[in-house]
Protein backbone atom coordinates (compact mmCIF):
# COMPACT_ATOMS: atom_id res chain seq x y z
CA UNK A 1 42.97 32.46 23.89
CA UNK A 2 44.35 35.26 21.89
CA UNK A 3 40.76 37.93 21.80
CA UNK A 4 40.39 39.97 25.43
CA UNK A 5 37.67 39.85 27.08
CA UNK A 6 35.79 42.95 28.00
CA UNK A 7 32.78 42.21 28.96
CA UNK A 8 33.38 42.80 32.40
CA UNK A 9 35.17 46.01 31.66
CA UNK A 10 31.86 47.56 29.85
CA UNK A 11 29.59 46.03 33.88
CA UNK A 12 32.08 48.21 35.14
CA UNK A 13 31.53 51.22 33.13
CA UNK A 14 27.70 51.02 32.65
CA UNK A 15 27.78 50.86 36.68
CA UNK A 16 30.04 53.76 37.30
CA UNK A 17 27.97 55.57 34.26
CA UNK A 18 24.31 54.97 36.72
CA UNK A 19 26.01 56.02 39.50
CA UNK A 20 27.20 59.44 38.25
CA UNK A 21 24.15 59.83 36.57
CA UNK A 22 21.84 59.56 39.82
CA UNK A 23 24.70 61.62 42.32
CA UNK A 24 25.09 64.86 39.73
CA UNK A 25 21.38 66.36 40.39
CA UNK A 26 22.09 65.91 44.31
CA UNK A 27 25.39 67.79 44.32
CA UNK A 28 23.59 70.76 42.62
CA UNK A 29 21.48 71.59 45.55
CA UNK A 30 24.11 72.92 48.06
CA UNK A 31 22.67 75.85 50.11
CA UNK A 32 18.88 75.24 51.49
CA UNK A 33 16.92 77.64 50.03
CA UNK A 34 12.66 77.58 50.08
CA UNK A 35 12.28 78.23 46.20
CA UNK A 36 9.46 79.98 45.33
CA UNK A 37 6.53 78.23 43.62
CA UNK A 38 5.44 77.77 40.24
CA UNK A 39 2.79 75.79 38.12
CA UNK A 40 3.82 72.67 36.70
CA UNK A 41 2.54 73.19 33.45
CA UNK A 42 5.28 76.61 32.87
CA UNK A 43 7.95 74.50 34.23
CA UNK A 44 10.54 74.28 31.88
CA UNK A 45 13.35 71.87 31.90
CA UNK A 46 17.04 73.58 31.94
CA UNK A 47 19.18 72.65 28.87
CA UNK A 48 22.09 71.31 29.03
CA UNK A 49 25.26 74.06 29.30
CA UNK A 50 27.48 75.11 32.00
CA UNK A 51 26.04 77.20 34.50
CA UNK A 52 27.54 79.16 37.42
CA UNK A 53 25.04 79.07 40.98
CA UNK A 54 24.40 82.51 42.85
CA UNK A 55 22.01 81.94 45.69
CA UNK A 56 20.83 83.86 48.75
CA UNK A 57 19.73 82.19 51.81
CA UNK A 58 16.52 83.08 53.90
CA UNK A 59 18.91 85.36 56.25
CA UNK A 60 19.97 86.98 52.84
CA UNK A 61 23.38 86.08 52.78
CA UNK A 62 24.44 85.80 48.80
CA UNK A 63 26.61 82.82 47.80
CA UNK A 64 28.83 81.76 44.48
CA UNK A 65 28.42 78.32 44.32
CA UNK A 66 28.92 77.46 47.94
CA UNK A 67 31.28 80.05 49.09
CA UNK A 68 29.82 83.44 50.60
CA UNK A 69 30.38 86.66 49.28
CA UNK A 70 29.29 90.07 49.99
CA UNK A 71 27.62 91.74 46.80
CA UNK A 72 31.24 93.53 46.21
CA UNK A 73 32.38 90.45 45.82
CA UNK A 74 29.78 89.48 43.41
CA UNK A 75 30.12 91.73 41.62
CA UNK A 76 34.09 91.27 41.09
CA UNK A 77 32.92 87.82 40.38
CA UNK A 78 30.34 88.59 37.88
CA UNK A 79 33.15 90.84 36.31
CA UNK A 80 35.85 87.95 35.94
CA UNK A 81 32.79 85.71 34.78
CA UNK A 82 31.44 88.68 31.89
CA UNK A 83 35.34 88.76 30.76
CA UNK A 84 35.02 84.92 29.37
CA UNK A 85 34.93 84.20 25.66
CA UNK A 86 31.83 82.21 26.20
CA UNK A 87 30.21 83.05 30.11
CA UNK A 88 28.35 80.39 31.04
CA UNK A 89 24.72 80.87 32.05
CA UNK A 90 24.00 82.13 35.84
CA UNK A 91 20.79 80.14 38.10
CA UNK A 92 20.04 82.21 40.20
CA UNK A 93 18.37 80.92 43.53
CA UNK A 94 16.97 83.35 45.62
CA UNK A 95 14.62 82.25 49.07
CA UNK A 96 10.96 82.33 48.42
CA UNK A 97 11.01 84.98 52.16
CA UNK A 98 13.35 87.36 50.41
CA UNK A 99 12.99 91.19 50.56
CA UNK A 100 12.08 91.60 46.45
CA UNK A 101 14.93 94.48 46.90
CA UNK A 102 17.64 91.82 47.31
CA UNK A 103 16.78 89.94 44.78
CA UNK A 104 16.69 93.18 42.50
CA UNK A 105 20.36 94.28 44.20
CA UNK A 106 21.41 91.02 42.19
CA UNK A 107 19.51 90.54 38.97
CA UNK A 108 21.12 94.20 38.49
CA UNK A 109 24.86 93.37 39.42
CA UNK A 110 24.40 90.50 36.58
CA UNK A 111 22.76 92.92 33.80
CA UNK A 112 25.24 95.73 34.68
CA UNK A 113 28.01 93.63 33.44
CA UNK A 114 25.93 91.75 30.55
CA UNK A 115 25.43 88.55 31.57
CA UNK A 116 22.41 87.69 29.39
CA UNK A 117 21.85 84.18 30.02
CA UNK A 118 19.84 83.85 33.75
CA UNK A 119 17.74 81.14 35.19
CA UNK A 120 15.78 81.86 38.01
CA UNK A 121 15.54 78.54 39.71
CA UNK A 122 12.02 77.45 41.21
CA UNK A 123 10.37 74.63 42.89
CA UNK A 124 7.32 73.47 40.99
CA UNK A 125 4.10 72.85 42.86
């Protein structure tokens, strides 16, 4: 038999293709926040792009990605982030028991250096 067979070879990467598929949305929720709510009707779906995660917790402790920073820090990382060709877009996930104020403190450190492209993540109803 001279041909190779690969049929097994596509089982394997069809299975390894499902299981990355169904793992990617979980490892996108990293710190537990209570989202606010919104109506399922203006519930948009995100498009596809790279995004960077800034979230603050119920205690209001801000994080980048999964690491906490202070909003100094933020904003050193929003500055690295602006000085990209091509920034990536920022979802932002902020506790539905936030002081409004903190949220502000934030949405301001990412216009001062503008970063135009913001999602503010919710949880639908």
């Amino acid at each position: 038999m001279t041909e190779l067979n690969i049929t097994p070879l596509m089982d394997l990467a069809f299975s390894l293709l499902i299981i990355f598929m169904i793992s990617t949305p979980l490892l996108e929720q990293t710190i537990p926040v209570h989202l606010p709510k919104q109506d399922r009707n203006a519930a948009s779906q995100r498009p596809e792009m790279d995004f960077q995660v800034i979230s603050i917790n119920e205690n209001g402790q801000i994080f980048w990605g999964k690491q906490p920073v202070d909003i100094v820090q933020l904003d050193t990382l929003l500055g690295s982030l602006a000085n990209q060709p091509d920034p990536p877009a920022i979802s932002f996930r902020g506790d539905l028991s936030l002081p409004y104020q903190k949220i502000v403190d934030v949405i301001s450190a990412i216009k001062r250096h503008n970063l135009t492209k913001l999602h503010l993540d919710t949880e639908v109803k």
